[in-house]
C-alpha atoms as a PDB file:
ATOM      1  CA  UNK A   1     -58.004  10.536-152.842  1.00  0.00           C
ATOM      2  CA  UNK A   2     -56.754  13.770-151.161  1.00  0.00           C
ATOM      3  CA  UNK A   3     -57.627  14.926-147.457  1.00  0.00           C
ATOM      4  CA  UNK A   4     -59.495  17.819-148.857  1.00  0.00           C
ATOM      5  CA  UNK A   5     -61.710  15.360-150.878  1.00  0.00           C
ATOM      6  CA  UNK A   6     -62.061  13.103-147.609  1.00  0.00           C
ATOM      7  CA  UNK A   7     -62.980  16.258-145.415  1.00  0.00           C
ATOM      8  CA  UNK A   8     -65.361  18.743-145.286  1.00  0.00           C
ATOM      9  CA  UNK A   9     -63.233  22.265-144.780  1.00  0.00           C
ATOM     10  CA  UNK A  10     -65.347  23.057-140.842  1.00  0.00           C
ATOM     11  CA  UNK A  11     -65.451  20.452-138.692  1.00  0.00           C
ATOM     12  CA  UNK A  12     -68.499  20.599-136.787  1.00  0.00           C
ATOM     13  CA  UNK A  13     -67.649  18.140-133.995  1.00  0.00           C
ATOM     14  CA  UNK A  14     -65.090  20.246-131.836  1.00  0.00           C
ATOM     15  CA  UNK A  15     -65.692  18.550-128.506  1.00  0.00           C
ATOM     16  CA  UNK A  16     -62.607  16.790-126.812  1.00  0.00           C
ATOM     17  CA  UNK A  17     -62.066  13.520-126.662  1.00  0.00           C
ATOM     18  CA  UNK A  18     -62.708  11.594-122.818  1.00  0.00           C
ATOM     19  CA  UNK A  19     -60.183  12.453-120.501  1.00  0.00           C
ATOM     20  CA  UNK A  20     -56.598  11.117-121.066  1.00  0.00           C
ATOM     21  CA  UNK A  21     -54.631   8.919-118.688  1.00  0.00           C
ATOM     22  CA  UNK A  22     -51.232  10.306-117.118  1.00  0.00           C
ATOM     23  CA  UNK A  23     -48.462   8.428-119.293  1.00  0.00           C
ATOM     24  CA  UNK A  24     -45.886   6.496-117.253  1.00  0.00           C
ATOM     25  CA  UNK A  25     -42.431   8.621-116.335  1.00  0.00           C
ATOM     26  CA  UNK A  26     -39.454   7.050-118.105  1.00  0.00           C
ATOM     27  CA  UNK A  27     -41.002   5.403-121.416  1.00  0.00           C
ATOM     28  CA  UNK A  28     -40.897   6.133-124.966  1.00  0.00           C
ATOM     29  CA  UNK A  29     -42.297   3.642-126.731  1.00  0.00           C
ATOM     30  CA  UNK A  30     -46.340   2.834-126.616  1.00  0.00           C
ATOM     31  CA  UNK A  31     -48.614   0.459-128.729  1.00  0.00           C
ATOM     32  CA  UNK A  32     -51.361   1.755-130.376  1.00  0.00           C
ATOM     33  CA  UNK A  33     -53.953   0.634-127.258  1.00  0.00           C
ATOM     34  CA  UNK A  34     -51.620   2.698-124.952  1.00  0.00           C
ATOM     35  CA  UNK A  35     -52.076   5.641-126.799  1.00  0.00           C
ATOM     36  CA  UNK A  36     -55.695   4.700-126.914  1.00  0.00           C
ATOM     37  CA  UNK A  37     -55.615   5.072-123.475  1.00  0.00           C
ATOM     38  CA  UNK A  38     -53.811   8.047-122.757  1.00  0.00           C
ATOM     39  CA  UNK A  39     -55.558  10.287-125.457  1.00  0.00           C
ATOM     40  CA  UNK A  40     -58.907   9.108-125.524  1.00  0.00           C
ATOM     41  CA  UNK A  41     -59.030   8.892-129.161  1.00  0.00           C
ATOM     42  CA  UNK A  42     -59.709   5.461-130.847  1.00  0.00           C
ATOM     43  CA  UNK A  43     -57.753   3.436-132.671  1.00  0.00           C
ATOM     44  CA  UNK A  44     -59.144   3.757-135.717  1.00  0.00           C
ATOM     45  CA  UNK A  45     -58.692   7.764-135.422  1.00  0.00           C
ATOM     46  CA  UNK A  46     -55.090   7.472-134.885  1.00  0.00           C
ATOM     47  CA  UNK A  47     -54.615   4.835-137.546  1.00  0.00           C
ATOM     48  CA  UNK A  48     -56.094   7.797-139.907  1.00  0.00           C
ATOM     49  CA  UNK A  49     -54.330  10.495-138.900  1.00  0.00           C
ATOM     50  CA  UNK A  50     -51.367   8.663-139.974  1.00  0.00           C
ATOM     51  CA  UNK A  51     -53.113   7.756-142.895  1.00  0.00           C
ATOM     52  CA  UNK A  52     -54.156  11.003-144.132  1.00  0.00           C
ATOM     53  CA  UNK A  53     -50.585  12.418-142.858  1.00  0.00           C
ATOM     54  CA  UNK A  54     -51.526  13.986-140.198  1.00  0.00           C
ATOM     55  CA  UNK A  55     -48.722  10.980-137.992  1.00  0.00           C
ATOM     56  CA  UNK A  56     -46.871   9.498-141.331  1.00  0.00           C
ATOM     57  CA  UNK A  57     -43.893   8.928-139.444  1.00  0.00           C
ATOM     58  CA  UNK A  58     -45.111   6.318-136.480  1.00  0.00           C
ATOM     59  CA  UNK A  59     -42.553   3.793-135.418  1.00  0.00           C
ATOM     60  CA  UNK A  60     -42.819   0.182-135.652  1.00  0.00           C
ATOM     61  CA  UNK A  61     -41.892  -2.975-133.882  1.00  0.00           C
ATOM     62  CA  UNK A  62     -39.780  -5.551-135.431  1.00  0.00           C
ATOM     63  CA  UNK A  63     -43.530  -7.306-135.915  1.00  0.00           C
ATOM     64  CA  UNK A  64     -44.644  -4.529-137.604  1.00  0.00           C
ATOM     65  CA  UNK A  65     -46.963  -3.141-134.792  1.00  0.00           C
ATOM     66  CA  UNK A  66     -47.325   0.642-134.793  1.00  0.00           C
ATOM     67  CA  UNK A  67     -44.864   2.043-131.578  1.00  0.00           C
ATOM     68  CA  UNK A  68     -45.449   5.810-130.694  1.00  0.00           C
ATOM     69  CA  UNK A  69     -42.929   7.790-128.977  1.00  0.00           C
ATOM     70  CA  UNK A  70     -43.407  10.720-126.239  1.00  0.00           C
ATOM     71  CA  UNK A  71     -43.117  13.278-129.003  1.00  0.00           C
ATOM     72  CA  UNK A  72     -46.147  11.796-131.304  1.00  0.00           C
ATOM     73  CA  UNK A  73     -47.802  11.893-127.569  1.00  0.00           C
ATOM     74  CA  UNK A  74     -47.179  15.510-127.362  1.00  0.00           C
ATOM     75  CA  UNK A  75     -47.830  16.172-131.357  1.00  0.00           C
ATOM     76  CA  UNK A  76     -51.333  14.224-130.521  1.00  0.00           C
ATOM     77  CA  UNK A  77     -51.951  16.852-127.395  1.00  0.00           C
ATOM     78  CA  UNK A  78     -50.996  19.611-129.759  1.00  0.00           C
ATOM     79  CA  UNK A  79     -53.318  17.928-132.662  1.00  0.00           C
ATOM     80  CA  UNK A  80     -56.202  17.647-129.948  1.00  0.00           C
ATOM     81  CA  UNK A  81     -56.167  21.520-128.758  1.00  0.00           C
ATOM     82  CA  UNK A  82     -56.171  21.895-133.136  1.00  0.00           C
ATOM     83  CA  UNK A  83     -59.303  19.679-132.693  1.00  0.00           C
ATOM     84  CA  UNK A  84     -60.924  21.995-129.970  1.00  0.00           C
ATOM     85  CA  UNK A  85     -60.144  24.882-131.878  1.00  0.00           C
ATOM     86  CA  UNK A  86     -62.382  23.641-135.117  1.00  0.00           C
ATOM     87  CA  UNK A  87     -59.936  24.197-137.243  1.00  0.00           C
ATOM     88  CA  UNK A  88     -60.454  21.876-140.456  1.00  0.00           C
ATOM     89  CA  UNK A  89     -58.330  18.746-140.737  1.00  0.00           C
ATOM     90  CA  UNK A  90     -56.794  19.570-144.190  1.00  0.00           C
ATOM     91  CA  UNK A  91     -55.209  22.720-142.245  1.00  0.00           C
ATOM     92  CA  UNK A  92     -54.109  20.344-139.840  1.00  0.00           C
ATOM     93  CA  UNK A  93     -52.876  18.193-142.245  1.00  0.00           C
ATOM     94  CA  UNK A  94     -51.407  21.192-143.892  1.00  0.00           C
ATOM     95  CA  UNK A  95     -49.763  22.596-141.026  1.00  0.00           C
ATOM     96  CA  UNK A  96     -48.175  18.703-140.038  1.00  0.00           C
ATOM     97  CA  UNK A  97     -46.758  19.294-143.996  1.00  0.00           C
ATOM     98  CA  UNK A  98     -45.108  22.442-143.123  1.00  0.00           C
ATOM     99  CA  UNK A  99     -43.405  21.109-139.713  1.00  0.00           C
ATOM    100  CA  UNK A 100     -42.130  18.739-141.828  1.00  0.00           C
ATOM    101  CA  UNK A 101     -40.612  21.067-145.097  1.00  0.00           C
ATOM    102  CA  UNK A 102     -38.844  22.878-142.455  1.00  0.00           C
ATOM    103  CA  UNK A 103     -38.025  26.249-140.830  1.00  0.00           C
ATOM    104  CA  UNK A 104     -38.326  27.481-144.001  1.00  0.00           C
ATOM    105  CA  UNK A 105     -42.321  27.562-143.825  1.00  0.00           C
ATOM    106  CA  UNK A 106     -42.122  29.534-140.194  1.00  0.00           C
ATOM    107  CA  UNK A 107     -44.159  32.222-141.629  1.00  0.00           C
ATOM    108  CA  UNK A 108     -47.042  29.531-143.457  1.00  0.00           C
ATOM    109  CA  UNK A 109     -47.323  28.183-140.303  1.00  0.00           C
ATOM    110  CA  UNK A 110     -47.716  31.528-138.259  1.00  0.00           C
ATOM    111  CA  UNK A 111     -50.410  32.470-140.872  1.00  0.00           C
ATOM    112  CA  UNK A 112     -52.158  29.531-140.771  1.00  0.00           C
ATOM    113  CA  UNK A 113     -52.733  29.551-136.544  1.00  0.00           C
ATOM    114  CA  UNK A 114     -52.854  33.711-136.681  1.00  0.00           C
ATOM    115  CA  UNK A 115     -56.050  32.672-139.261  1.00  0.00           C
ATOM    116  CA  UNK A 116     -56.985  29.761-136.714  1.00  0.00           C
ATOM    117  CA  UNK A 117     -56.623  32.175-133.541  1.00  0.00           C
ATOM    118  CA  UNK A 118     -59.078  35.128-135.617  1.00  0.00           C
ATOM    119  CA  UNK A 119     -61.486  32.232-135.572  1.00  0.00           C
ATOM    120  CA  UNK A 120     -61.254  30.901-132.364  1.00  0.00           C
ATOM    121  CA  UNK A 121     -61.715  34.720-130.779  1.00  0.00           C
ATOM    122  CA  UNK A 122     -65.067  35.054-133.481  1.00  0.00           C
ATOM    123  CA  UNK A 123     -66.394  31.940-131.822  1.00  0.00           C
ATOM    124  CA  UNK A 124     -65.740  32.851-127.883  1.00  0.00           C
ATOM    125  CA  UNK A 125     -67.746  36.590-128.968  1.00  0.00           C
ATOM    126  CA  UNK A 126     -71.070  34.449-130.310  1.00  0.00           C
ATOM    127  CA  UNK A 127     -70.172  32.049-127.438  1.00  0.00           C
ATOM    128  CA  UNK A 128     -70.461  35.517-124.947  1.00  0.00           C
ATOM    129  CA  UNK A 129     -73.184  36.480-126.840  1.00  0.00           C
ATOM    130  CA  UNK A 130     -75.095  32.862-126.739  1.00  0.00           C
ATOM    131  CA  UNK A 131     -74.396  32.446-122.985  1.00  0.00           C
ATOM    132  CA  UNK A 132     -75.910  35.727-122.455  1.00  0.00           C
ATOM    133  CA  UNK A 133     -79.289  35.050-123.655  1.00  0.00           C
ATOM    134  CA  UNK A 134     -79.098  32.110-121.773  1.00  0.00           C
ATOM    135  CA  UNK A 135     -78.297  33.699-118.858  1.00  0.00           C
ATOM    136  CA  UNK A 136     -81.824  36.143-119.551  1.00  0.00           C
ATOM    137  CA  UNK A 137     -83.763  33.178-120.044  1.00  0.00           C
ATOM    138  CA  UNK A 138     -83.135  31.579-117.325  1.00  0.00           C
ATOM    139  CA  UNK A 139     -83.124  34.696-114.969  1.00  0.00           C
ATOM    140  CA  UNK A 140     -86.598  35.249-116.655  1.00  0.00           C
ATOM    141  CA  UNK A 141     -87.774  31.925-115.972  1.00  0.00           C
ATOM    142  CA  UNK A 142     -86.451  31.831-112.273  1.00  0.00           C
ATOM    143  CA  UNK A 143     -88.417  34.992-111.646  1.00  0.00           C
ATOM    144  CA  UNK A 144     -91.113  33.548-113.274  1.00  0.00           C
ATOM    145  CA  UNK A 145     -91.068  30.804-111.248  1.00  0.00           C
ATOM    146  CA  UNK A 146     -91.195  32.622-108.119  1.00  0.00           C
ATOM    147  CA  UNK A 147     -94.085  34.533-108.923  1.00  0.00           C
ATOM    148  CA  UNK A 148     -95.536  31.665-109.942  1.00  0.00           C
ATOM    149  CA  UNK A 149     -94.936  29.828-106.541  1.00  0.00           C
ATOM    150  CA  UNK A 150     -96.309  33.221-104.639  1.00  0.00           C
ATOM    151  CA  UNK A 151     -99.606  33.278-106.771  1.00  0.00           C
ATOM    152  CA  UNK A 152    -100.624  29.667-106.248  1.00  0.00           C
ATOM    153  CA  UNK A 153     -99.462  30.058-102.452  1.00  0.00           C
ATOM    154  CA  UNK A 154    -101.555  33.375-102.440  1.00  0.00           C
ATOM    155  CA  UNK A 155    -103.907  31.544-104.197  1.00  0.00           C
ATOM    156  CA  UNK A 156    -103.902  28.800-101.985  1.00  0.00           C
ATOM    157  CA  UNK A 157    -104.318  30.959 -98.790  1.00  0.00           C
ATOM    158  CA  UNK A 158    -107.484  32.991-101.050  1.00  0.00           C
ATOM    159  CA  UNK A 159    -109.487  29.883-102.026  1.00  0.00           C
ATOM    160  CA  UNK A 160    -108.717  28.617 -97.737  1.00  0.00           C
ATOM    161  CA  UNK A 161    -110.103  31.998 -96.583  1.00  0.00           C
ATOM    162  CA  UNK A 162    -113.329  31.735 -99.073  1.00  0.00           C
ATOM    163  CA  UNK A 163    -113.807  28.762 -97.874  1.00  0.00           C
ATOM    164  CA  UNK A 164    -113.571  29.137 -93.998  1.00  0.00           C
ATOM    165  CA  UNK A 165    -115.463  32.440 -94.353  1.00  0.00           C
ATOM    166  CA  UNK A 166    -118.635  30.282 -96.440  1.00  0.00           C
ATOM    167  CA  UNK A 167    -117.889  27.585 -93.711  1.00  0.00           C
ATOM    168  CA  UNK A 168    -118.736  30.471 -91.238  1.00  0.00           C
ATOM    169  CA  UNK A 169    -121.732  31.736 -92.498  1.00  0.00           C
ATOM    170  CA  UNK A 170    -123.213  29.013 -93.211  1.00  0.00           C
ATOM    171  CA  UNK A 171    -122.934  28.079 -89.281  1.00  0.00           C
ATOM    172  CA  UNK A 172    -124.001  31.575 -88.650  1.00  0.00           C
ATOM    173  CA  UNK A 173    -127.079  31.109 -90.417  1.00  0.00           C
ATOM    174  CA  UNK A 174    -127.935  27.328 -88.925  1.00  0.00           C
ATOM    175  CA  UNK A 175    -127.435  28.639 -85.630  1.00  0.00           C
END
């Protein structure tokens, strides 16, 4: 089975992942609940990046644990801004194929974020766009709810003069 038959081509889920943890100063090797740790992403994710090729090349421990080094730690942060960007996994996948052919592939790889980058640019516009009916609606409804405030306190004060002024008369006319 191929990534592209395991994937739709958008991803609709571009949210980050929880905040990472700061990794320690001086260490290059990490088990796979480290990582966990540090990126936010879950175990099983990173187990399928590597097995959809995204990570093919993870280290491991003479017990055959998975051991990731600084530079699969910065691959990951590159893979997560990839993530936030929406761009599909097969192009991620694609692009990890192309880091690994080589120089050579410089320009496929330049296309492939230039293409990314068009559609990252597209989304901030109806983003822009979004936030600024938002920002109407809820400028409308503050306004509204001001007005609303002042009529019911004008309201209020109306019904409290209606009624002392009834209250009066009708001593007026007892008395």
């Amino acid at each position: 089975m191929t990534v592209m038959e395991t994937t739709s081509t958008r991803t609709d889920s571009c949210a980050a992942p929880p905040h990472p943890h700061r990794r320690p100063e001086g260490q290059d090797s990490y088990t796979i609940s480290e990582v966990v740790a540090f990126t936010g992403l879950t175990a099983h994710t990173l187990r399928w990046y590597e097995r959809i090729g995204l990570m093919p090349h993870i280290g491991r421990s003479h017990t055959g644990q998975r051991r990731y080094s600084n530079r699969d730690l910065d691959w990951l942060d590159l893979v997560g801004k990839l993530r936030l960007t929406g761009m599909p996994v097969a192009d991620m996948v694609r692009y990890a194929e192309l880091v690994r052919e080589g120089d050579h592939t410089f320009g496929e790889r330049f296309e492939l974020l230039e293409s990314t980058r068009r559609d990252v640019l597209a989304r901030i516009t109806e983003l822009q766009d979004t936030l600024a009916v938002l920002d109407r609606k809820i400028s409308f409804y503050a306004d509204a709810g001001r007005l609303y405030e002042q009529d019911k306190t004008h309201e209020q004060h109306t019904t409290y003069e209606q009624h002392t002024t009834y209250e009066q008369k009708k001593a007026e006319q007892a008395g």
